[in-house]
C-alpha atoms as a PDB file:
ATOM      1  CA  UNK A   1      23.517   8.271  19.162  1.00  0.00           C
ATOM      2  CA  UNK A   2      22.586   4.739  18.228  1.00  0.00           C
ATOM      3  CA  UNK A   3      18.561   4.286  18.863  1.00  0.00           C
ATOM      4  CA  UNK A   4      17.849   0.921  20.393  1.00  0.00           C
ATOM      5  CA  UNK A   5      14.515  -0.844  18.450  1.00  0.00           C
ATOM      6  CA  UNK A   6      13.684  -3.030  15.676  1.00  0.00           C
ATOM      7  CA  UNK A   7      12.270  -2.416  12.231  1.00  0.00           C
ATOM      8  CA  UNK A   8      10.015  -5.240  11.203  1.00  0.00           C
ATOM      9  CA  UNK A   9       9.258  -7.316   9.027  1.00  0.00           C
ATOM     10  CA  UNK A  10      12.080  -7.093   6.784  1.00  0.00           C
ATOM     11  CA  UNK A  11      11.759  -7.557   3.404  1.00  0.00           C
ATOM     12  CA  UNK A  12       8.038  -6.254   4.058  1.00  0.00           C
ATOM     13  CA  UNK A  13       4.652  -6.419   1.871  1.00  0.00           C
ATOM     14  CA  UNK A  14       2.388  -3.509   2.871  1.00  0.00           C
ATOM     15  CA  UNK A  15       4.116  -2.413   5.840  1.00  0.00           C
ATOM     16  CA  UNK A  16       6.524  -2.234   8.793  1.00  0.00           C
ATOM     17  CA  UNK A  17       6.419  -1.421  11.909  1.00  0.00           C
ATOM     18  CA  UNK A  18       9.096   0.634  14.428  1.00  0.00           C
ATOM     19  CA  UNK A  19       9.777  -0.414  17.844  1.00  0.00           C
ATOM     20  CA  UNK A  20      11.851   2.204  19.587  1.00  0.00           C
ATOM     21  CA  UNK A  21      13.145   1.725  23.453  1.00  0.00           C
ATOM     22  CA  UNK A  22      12.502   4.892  25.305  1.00  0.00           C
ATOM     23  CA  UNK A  23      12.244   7.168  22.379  1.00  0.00           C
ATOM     24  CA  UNK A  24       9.971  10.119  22.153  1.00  0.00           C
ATOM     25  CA  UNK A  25       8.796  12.386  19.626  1.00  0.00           C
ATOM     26  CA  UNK A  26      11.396  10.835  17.216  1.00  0.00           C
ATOM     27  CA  UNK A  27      11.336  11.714  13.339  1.00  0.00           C
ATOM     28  CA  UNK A  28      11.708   9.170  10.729  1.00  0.00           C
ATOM     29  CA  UNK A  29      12.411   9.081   6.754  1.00  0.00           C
ATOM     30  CA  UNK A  30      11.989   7.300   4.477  1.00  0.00           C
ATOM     31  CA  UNK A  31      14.199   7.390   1.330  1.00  0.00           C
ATOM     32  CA  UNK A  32      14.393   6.009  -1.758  1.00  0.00           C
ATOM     33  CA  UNK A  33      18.053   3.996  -3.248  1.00  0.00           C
ATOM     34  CA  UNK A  34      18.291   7.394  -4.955  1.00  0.00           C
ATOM     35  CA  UNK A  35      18.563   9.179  -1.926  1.00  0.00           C
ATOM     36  CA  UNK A  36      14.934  10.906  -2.529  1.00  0.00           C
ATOM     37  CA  UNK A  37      12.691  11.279   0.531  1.00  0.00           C
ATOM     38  CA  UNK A  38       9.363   9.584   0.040  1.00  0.00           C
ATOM     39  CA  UNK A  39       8.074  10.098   2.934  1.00  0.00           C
ATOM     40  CA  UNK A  40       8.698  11.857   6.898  1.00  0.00           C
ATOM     41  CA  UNK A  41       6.705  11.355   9.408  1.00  0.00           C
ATOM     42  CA  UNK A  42       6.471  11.441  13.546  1.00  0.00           C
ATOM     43  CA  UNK A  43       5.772   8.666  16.417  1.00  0.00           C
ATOM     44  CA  UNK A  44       6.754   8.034  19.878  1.00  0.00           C
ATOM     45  CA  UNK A  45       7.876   4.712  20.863  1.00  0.00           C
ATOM     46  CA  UNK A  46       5.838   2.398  17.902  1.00  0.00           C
ATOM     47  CA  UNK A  47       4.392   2.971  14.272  1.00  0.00           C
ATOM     48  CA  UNK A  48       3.367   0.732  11.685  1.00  0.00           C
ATOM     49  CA  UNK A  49       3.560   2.735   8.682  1.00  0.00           C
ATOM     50  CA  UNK A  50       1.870   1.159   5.261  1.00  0.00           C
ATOM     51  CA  UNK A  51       4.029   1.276   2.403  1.00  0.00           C
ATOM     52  CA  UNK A  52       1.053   0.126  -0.231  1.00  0.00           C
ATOM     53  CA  UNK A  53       1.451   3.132  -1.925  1.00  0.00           C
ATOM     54  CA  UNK A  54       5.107   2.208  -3.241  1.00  0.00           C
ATOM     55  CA  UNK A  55       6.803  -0.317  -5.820  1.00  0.00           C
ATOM     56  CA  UNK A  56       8.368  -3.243  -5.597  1.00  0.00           C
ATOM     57  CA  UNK A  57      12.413  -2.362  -4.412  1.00  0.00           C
ATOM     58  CA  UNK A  58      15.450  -1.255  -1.683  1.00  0.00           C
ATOM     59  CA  UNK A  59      14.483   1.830   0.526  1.00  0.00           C
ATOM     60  CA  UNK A  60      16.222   3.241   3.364  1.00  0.00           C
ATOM     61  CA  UNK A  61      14.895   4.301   6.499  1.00  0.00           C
ATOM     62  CA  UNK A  62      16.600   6.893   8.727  1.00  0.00           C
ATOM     63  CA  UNK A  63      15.860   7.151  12.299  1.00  0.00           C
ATOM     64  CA  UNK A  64      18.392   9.845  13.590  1.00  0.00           C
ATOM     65  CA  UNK A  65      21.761   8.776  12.750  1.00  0.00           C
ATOM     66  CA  UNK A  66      20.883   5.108  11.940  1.00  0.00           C
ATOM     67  CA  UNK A  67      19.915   4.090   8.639  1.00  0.00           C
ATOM     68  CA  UNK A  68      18.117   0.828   7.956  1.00  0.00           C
ATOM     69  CA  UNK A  69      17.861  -0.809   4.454  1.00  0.00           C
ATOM     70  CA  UNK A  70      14.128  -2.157   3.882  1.00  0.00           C
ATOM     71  CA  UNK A  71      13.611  -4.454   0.874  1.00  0.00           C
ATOM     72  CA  UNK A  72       9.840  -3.982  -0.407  1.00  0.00           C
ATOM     73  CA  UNK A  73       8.755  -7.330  -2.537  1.00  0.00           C
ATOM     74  CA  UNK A  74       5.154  -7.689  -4.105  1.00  0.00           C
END
């Protein structure tokens, strides 16, 4: 099932934010371009989730099924 929403902004700085249509409870992760999970966490319909702790690079977020490639720039 494809999730309607938007994953902004993209490359980011210090963080992005989620925008789901009618989701609840959903479960996102977010992985490294080694496949390593960096980080899970839960939220309903919106999150902005601060990404200061990591470097400089291409991560992948996976909402569900749908994967979304997030370039992180200093």
């Amino acid at each position: 099932e494809m999730l309607k929403g938007k994953v902004y902004p993209n490359p980011l700085k210090d963080e992005f934010t989620i925008e789901l249509e009618g989701a609840e409870n959903t479960n996102a992760t977010l992985l490294n371009n080694l496949g390593q999970e960096i980080a899970s966490f839960n939220f309903q319909s919106a999150i902005t989730y601060s990404t200061s702790f990591l470097s400089s690079g291409t991560y992948f977020l996976k909402i569900g099924n749908s994967v979304t490639k997030l370039v992180k720039l200093n």
